[in-house]
N, C-alpha and C. Protein backbone atom coordinates (compact mmCIF):
# COMPACT_ATOMS: atom_id res chain seq x y z
N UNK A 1 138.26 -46.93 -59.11
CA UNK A 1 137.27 -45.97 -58.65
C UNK A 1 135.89 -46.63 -58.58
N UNK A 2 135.27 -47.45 -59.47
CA UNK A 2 134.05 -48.35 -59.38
C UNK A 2 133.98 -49.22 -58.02
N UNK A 3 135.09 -49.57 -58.00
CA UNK A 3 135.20 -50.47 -56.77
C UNK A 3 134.78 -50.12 -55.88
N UNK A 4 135.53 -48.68 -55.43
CA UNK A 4 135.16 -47.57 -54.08
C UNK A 4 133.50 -47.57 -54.79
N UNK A 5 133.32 -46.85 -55.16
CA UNK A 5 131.66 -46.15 -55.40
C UNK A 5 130.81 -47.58 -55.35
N UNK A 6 130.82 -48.77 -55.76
CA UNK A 6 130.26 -49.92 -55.74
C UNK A 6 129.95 -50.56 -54.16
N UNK A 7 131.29 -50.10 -53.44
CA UNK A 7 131.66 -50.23 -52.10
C UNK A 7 130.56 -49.30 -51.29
N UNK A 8 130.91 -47.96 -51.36
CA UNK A 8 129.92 -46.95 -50.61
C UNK A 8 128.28 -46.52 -51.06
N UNK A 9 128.49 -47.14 -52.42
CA UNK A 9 126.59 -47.37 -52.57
C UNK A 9 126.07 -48.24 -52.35
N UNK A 10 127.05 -49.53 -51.88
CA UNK A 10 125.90 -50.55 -51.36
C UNK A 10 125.57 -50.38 -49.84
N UNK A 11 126.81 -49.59 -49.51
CA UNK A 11 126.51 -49.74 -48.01
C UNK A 11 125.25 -47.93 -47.79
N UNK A 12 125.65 -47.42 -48.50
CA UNK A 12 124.22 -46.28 -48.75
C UNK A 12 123.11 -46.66 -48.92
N UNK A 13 122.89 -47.96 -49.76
CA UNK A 13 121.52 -48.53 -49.80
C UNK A 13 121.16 -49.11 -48.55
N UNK A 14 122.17 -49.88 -47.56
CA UNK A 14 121.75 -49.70 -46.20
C UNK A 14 121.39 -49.26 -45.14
N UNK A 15 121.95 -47.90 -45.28
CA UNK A 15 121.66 -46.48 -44.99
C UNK A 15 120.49 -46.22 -45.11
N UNK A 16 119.96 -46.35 -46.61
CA UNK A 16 118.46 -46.26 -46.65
C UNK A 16 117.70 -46.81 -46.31
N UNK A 17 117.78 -48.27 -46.65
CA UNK A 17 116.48 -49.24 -46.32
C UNK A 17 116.63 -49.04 -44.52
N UNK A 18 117.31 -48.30 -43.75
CA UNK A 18 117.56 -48.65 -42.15
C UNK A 18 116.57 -47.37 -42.04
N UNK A 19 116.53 -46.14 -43.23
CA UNK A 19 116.03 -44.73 -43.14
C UNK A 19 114.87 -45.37 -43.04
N UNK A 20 113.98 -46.58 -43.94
CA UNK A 20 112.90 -46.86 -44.28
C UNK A 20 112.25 -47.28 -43.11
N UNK A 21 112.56 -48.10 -42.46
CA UNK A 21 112.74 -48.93 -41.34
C UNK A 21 112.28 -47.84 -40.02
N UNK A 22 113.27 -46.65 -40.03
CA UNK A 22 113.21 -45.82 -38.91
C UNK A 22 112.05 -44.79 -39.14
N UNK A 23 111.58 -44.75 -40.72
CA UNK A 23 110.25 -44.34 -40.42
C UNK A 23 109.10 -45.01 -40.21
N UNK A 24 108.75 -46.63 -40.50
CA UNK A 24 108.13 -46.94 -40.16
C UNK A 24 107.70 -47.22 -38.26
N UNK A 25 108.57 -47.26 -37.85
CA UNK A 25 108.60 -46.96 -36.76
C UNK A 25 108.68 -46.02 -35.82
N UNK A 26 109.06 -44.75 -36.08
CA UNK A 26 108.72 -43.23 -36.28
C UNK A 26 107.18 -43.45 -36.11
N UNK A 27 106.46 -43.73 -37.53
CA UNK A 27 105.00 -43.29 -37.58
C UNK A 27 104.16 -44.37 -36.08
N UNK A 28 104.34 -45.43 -36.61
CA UNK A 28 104.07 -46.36 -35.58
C UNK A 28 103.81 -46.17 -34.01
N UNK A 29 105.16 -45.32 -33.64
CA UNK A 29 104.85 -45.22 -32.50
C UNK A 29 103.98 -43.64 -31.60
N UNK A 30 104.39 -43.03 -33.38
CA UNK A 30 103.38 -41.44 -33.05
C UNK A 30 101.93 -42.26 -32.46
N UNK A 31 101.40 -42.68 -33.89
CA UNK A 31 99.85 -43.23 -33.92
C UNK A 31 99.85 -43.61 -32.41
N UNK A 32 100.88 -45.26 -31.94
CA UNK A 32 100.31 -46.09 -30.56
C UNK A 32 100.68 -44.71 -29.45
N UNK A 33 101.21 -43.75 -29.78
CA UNK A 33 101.45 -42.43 -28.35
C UNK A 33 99.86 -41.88 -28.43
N UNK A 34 99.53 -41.52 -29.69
CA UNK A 34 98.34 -40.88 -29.55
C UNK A 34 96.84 -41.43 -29.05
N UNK A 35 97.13 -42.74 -29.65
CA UNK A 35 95.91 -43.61 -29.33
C UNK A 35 95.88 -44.12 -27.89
N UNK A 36 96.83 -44.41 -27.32
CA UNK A 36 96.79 -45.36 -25.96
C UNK A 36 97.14 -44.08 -24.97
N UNK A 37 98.93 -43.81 -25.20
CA UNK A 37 99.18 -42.75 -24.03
C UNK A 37 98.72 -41.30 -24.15
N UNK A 38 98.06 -40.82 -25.10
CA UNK A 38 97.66 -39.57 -25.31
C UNK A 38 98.49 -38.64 -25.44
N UNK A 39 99.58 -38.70 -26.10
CA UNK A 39 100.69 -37.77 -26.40
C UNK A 39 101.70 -37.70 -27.73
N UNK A 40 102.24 -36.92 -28.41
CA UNK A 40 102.71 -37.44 -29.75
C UNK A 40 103.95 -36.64 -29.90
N UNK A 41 104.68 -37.22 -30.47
CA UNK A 41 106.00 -36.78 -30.83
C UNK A 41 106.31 -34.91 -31.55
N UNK A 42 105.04 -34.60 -32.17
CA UNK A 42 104.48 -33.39 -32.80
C UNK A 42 105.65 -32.65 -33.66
N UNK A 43 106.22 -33.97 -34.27
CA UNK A 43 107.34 -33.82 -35.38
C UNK A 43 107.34 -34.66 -36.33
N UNK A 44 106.49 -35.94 -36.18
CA UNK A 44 106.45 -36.82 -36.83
C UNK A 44 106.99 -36.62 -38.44
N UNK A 45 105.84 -35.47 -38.86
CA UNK A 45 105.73 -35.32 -40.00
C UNK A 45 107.29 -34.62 -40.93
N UNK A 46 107.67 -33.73 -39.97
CA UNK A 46 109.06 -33.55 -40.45
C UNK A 46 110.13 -34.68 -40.32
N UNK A 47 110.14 -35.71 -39.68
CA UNK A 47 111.61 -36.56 -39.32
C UNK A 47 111.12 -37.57 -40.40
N UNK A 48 110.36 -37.76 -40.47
CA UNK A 48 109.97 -38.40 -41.25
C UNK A 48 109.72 -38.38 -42.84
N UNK A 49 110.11 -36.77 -43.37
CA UNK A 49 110.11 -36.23 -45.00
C UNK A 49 111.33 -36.52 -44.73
N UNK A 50 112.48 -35.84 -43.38
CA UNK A 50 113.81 -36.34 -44.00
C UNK A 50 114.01 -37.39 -44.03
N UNK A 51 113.84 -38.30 -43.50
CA UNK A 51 114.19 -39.76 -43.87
C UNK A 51 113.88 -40.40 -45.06
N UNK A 52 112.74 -39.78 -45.02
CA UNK A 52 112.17 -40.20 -47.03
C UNK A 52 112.69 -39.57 -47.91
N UNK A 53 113.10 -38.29 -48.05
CA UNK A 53 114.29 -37.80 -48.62
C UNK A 53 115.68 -38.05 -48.36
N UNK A 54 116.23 -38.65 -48.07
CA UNK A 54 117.56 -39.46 -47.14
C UNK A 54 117.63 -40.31 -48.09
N UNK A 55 116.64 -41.18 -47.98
CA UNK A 55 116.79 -42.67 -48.00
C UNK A 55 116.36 -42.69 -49.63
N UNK A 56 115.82 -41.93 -50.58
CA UNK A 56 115.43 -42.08 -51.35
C UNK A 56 116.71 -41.22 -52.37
N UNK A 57 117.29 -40.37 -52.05
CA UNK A 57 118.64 -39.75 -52.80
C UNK A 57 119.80 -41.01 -52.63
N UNK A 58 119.83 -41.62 -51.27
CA UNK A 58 121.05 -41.96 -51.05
C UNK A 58 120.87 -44.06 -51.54
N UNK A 59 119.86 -44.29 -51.90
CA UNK A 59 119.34 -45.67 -52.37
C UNK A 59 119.64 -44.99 -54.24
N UNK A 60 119.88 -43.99 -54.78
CA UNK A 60 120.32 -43.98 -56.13
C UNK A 60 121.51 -44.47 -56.54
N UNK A 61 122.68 -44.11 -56.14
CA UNK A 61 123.77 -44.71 -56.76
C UNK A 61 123.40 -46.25 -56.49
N UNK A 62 123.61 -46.79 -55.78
CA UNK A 62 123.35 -48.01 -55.59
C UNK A 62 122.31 -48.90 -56.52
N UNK A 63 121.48 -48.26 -56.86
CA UNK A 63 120.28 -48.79 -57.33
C UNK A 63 120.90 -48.91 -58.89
N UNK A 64 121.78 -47.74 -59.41
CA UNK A 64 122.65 -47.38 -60.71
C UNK A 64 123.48 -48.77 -60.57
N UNK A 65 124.25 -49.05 -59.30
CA UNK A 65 125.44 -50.06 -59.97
C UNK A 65 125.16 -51.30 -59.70
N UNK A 66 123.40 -51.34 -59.67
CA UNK A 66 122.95 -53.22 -59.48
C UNK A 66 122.00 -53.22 -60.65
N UNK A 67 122.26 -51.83 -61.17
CA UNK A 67 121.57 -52.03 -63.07
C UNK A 67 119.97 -52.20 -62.73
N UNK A 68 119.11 -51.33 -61.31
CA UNK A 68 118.06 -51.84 -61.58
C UNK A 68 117.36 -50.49 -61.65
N UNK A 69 117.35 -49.51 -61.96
CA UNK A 69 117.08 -48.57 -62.64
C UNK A 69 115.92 -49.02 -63.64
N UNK A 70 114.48 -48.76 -63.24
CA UNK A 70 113.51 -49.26 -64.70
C UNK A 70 113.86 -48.15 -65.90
N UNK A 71 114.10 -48.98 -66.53
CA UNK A 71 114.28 -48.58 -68.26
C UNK A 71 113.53 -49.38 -69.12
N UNK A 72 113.04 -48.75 -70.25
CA UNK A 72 111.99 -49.33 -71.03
C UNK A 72 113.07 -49.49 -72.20
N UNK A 73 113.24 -50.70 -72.70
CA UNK A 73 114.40 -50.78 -73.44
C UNK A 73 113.98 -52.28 -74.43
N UNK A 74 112.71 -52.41 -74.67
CA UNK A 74 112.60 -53.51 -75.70
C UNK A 74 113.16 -53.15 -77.08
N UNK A 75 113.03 -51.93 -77.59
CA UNK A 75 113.82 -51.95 -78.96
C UNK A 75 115.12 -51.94 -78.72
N UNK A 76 116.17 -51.10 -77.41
CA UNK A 76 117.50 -51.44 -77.31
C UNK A 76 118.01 -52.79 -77.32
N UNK A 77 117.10 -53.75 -76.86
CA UNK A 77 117.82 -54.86 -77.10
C UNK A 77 117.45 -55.81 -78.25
N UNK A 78 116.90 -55.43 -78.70
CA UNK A 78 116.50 -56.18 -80.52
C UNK A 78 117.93 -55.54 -81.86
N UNK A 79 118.55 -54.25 -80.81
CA UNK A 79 119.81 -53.81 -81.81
C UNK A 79 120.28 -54.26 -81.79
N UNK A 80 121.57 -54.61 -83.00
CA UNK A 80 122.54 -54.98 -82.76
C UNK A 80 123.77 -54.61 -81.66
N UNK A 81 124.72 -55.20 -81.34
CA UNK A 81 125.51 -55.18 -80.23
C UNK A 81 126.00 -53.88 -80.53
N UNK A 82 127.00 -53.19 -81.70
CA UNK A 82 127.55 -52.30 -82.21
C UNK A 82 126.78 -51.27 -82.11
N UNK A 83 125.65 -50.95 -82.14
CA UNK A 83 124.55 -50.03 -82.01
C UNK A 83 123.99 -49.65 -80.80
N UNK A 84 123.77 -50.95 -79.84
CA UNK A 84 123.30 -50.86 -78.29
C UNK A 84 124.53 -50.42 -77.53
N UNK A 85 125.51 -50.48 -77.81
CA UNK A 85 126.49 -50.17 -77.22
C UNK A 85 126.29 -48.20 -77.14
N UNK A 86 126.06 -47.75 -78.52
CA UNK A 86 126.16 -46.67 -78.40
C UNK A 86 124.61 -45.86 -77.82
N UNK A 87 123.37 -46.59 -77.43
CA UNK A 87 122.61 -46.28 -76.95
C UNK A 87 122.59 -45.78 -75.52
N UNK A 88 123.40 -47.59 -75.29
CA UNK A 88 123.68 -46.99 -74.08
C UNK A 88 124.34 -45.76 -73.25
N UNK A 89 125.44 -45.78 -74.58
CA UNK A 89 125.96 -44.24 -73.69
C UNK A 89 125.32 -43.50 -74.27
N UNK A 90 124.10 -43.01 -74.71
CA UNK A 90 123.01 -42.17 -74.57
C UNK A 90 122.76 -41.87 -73.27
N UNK A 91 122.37 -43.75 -72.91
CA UNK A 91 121.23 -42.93 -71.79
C UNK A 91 122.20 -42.61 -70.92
N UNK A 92 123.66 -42.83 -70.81
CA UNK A 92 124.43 -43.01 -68.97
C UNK A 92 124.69 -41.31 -69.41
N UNK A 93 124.57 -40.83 -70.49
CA UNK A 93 124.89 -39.56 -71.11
C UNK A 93 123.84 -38.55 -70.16
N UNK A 94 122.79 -39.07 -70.65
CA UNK A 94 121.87 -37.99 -69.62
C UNK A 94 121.55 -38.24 -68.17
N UNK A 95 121.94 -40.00 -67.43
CA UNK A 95 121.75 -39.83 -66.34
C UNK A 95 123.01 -38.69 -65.85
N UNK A 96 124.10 -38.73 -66.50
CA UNK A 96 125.12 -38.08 -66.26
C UNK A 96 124.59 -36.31 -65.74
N UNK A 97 123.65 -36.10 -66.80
CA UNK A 97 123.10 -34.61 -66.98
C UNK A 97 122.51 -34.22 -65.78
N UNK A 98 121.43 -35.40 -65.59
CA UNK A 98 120.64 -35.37 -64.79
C UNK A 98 121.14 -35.05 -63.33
N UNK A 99 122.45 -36.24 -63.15
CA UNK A 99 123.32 -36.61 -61.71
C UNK A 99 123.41 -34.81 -61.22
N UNK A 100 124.29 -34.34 -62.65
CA UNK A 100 124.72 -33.12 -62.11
C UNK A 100 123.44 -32.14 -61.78
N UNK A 101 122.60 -32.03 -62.79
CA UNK A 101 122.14 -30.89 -62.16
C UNK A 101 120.96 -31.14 -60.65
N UNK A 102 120.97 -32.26 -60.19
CA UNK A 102 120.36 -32.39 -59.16
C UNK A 102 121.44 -32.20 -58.25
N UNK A 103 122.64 -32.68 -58.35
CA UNK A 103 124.07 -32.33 -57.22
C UNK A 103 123.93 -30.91 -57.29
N UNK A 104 124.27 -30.20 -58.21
CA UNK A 104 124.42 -28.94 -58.25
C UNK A 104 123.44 -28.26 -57.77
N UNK A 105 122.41 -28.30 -57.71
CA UNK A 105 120.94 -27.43 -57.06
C UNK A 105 121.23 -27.87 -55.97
N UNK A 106 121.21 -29.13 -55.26
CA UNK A 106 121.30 -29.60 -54.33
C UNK A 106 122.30 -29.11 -53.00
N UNK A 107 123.18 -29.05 -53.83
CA UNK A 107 124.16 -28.44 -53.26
C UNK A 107 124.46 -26.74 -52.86
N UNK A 108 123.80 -26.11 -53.67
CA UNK A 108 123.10 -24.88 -53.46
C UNK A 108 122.34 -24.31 -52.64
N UNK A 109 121.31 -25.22 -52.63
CA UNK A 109 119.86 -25.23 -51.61
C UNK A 109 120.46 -25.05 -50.28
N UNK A 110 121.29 -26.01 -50.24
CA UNK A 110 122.57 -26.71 -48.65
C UNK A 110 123.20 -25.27 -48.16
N UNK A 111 123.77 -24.97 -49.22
CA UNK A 111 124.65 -23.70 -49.18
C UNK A 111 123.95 -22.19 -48.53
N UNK A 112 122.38 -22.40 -49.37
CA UNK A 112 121.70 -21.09 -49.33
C UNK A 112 121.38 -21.60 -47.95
N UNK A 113 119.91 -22.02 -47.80
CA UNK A 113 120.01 -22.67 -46.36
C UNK A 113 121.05 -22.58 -44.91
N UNK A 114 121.98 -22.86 -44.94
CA UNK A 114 123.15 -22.74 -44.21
C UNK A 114 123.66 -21.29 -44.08
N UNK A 115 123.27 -20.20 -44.98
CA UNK A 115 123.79 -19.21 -44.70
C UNK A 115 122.81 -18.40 -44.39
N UNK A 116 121.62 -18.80 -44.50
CA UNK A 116 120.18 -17.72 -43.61
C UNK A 116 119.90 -18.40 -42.07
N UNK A 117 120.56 -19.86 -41.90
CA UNK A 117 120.06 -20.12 -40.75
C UNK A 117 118.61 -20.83 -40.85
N UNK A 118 118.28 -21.34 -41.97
CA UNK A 118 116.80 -21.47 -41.71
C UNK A 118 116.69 -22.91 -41.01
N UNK A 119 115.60 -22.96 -40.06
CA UNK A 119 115.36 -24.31 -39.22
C UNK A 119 114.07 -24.49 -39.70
N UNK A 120 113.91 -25.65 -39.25
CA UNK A 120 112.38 -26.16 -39.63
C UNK A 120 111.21 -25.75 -38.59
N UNK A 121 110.20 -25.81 -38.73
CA UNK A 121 109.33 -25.82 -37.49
C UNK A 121 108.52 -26.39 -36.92
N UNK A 122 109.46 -27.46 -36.31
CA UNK A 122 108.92 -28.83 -35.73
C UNK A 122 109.43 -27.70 -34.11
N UNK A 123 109.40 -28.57 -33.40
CA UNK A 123 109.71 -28.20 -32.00
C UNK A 123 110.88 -28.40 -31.39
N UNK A 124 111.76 -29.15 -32.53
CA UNK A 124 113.47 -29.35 -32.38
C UNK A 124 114.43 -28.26 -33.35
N UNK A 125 113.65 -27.48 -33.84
CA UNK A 125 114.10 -26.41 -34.59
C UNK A 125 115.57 -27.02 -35.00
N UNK A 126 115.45 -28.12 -36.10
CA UNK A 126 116.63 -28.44 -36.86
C UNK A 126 117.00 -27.36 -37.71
N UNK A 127 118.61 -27.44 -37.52
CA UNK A 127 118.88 -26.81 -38.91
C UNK A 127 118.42 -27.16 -40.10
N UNK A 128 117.97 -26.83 -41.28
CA UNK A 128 117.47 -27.50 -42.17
C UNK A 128 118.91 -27.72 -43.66
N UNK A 129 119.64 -27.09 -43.04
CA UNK A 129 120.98 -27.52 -44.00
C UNK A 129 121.81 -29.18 -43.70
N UNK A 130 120.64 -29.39 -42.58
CA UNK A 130 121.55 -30.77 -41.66
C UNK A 130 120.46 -32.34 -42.75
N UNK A 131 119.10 -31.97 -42.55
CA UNK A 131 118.57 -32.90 -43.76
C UNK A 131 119.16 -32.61 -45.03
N UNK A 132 119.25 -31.39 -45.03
CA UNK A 132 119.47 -31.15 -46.62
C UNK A 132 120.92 -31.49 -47.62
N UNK A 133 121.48 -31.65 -46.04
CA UNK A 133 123.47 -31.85 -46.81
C UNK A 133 122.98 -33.11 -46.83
N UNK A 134 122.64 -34.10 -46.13
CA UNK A 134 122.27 -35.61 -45.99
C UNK A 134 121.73 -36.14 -47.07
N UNK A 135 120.69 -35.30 -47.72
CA UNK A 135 119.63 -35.72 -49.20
C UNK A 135 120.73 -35.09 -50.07
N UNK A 136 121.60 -34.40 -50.12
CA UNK A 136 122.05 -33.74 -51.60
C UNK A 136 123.83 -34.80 -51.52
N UNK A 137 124.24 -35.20 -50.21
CA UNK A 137 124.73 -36.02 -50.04
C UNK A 137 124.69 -37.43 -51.27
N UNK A 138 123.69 -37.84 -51.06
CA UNK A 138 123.10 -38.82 -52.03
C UNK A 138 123.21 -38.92 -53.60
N UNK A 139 122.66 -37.28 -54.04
CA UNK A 139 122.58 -36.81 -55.43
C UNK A 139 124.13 -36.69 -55.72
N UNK A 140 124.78 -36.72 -54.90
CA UNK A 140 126.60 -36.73 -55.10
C UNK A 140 127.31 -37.77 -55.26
N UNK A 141 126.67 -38.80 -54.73
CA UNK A 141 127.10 -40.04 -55.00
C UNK A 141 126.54 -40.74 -55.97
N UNK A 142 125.59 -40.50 -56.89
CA UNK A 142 125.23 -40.49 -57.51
C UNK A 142 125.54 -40.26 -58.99
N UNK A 143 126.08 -38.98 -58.53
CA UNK A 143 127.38 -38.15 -59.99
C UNK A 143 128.12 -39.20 -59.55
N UNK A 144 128.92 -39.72 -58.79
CA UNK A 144 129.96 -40.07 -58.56
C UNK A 144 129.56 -41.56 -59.16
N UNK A 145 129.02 -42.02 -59.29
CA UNK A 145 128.49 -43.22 -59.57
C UNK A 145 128.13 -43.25 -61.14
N UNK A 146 127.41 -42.52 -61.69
CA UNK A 146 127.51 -42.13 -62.99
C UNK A 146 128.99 -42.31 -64.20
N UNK A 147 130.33 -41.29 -63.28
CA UNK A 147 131.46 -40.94 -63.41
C UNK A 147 132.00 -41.97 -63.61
N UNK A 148 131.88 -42.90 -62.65
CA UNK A 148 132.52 -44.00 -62.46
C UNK A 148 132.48 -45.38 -63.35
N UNK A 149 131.35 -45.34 -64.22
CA UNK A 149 130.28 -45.84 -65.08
C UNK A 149 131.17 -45.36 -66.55
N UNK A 150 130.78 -44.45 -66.09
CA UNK A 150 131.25 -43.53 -67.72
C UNK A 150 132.91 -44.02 -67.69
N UNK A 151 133.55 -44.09 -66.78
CA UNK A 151 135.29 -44.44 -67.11
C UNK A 151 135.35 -45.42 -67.10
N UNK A 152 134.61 -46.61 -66.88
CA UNK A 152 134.62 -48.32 -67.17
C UNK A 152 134.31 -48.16 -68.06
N UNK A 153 133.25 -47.62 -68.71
CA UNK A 153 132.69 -47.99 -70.27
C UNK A 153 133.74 -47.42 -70.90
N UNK A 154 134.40 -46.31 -70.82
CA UNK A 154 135.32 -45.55 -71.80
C UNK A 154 136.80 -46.31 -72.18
N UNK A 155 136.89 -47.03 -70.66
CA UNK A 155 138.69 -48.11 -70.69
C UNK A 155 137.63 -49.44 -71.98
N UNK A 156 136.50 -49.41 -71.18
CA UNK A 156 136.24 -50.83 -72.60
C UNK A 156 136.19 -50.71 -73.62
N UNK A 157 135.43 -49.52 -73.94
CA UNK A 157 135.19 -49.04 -75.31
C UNK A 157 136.83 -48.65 -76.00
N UNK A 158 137.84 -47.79 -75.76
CA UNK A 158 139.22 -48.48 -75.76
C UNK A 158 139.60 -49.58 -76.47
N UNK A 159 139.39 -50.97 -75.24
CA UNK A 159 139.75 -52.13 -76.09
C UNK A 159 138.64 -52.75 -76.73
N UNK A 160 137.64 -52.28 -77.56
CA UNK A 160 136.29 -52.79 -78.36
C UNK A 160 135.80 -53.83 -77.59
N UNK A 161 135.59 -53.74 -75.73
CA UNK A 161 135.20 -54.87 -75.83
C UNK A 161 133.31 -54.36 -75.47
N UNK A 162 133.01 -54.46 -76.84
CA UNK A 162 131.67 -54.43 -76.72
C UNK A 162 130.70 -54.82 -75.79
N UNK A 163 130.83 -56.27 -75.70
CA UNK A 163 130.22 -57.35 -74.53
C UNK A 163 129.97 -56.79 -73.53
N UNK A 164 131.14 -55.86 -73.05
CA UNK A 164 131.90 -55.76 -71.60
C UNK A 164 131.14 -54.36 -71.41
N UNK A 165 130.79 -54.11 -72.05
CA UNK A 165 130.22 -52.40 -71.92
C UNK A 165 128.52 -52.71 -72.11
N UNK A 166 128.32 -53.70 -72.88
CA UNK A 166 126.64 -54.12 -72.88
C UNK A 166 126.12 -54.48 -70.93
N UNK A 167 127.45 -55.34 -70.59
CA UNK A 167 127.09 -56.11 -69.40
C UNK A 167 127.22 -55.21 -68.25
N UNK A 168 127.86 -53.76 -68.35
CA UNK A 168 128.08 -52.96 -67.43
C UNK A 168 127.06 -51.97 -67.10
N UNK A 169 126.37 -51.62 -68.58
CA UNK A 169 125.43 -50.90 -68.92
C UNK A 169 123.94 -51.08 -69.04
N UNK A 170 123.69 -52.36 -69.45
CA UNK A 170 122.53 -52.80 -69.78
C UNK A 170 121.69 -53.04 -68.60
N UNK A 171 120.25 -52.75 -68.81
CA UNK A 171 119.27 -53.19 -67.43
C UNK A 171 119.51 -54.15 -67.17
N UNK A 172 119.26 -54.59 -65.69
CA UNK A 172 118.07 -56.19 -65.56
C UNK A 172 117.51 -56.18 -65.87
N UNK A 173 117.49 -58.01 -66.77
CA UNK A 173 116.61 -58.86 -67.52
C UNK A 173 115.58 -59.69 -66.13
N UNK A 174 114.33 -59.73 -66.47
CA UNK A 174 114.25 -61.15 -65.82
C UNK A 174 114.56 -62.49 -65.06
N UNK A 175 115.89 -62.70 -66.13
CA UNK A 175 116.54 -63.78 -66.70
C UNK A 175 117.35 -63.75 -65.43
N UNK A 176 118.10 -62.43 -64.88
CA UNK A 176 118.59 -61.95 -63.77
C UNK A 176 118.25 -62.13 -62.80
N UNK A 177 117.42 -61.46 -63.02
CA UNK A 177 116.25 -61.37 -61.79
C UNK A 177 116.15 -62.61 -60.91
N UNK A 178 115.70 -63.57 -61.97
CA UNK A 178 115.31 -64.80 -61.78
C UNK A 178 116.62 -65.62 -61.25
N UNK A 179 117.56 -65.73 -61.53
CA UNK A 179 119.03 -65.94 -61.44
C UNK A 179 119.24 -65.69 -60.23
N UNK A 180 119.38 -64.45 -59.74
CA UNK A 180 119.43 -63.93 -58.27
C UNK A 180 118.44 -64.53 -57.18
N UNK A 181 117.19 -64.70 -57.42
CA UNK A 181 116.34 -65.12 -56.69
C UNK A 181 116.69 -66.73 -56.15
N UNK A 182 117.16 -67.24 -57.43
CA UNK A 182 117.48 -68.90 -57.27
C UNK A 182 118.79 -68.82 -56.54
N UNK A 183 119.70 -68.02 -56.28
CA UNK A 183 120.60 -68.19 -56.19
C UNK A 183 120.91 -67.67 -54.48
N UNK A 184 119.66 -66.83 -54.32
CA UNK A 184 119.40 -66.57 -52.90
C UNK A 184 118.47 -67.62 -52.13
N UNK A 185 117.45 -68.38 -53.32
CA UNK A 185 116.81 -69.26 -52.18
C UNK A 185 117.66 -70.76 -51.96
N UNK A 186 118.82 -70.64 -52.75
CA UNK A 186 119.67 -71.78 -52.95
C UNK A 186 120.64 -71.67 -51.62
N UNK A 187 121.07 -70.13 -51.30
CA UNK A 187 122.26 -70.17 -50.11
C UNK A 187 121.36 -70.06 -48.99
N UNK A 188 120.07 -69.67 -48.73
CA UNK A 188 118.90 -69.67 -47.94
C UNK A 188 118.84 -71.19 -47.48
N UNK A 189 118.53 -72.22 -48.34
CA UNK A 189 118.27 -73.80 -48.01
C UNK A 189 120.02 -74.21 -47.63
N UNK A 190 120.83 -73.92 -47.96
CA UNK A 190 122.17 -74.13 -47.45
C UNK A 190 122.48 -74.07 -45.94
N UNK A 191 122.45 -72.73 -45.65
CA UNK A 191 122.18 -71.97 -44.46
C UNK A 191 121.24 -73.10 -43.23
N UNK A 192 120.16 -73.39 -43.98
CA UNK A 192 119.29 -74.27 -42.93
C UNK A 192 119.57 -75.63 -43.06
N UNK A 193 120.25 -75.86 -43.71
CA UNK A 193 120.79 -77.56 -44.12
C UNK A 193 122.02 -77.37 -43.26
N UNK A 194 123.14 -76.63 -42.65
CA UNK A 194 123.85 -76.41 -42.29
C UNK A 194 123.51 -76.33 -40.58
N UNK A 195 122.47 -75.69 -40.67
CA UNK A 195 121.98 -75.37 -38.97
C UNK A 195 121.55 -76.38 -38.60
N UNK A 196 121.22 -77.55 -39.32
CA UNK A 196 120.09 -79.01 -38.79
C UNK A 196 121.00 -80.06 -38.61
């Protein structure tokens, strides 16, 4: 099940950063309509909350299973292993809380919405259950991502393998950080050593 959810939140984080992308260019071309051709899209402002709501629900799971979630965690890692272990499922405890009750409202809102008909009032009179399944979309994968978290740690915790539940659970370090960076400007100089 990690596999799948690891699978469809990375490609959700693409989803987003493309949401990010399509608003910058969205705004871009309102402004150059208004300034040069004298005319404007006169929706801007709505296509553009959904996309920032889009892209910002549906960049969560993803963001959960590359561990970069800021967490303030200098005393968690001064514990011992036996101890951080159980911190951690503290916190995946309440993102858990959290997952749901944003799915669950979310999913509500969608529901209520959808059954009054309400549209927005831009001049394309969207349904507004059509952004809204799209953003609560996100907060679902999200639970689902959580879930998925919680039953890896639970098969490890099982066989005590402590380690294995620190490394699943625990933020990015730096150390990571730094790791990844070298390791992208390393297949980067490859790439162009290859093309020459």
């Amino acid at each position: 099940m990690l596999r799948l959810i690891t699978w469809l939140s990375s490609h959700a984080l693409t989803v987003a950063g493309f949401a990010y992308l399509a608003i910058t260019l969205l705004i871009c071309f309102d402004v150059v309509g208004r300034r040069l051709l004298g005319f404007s899209t006169e929706s801007t402002t709505e296509l553009t909350g959904y996309l920032m709501a889009a892209a910002m629900s549906w960049g969560l799971a993803g963001t959960l299973i590359e561990r970069a979630h800021v967490r303030i965690d200098v005393l968690v890692q001064k514990t011992p292993l036996s101890v951080r272990v159980w911190l951690h499922g503290v916190a995946i405890a309440a993102l858990l809380i959290f997952g749901a009750f944003m799915a669950w409202g979310a999913l509500l809102l969608v529901k209520d919405t959808y059954e009054i008909g309400a549209t927005d009032l831009s001049i394309w009179h969207i349904p507004l259950a059509i952004p809204q399944g799209v953003w609560a979309a996100g907060f679902a994968l999200l639970l689902l991502g959580v879930l998925a978290l919680i039953a890896r740690a639970a098969s490890l915790m099982c066989n005590r393998d402590y380690d294995g539940i620190d490394r699943l659970l625990v933020a990015r370090s730096y150390v990571d950080e730094a790791t990844e960076t070298l390791e992208a400007v390393g297949q980067g100089r490859g790439v162009d050593n290859k093309g020459l």
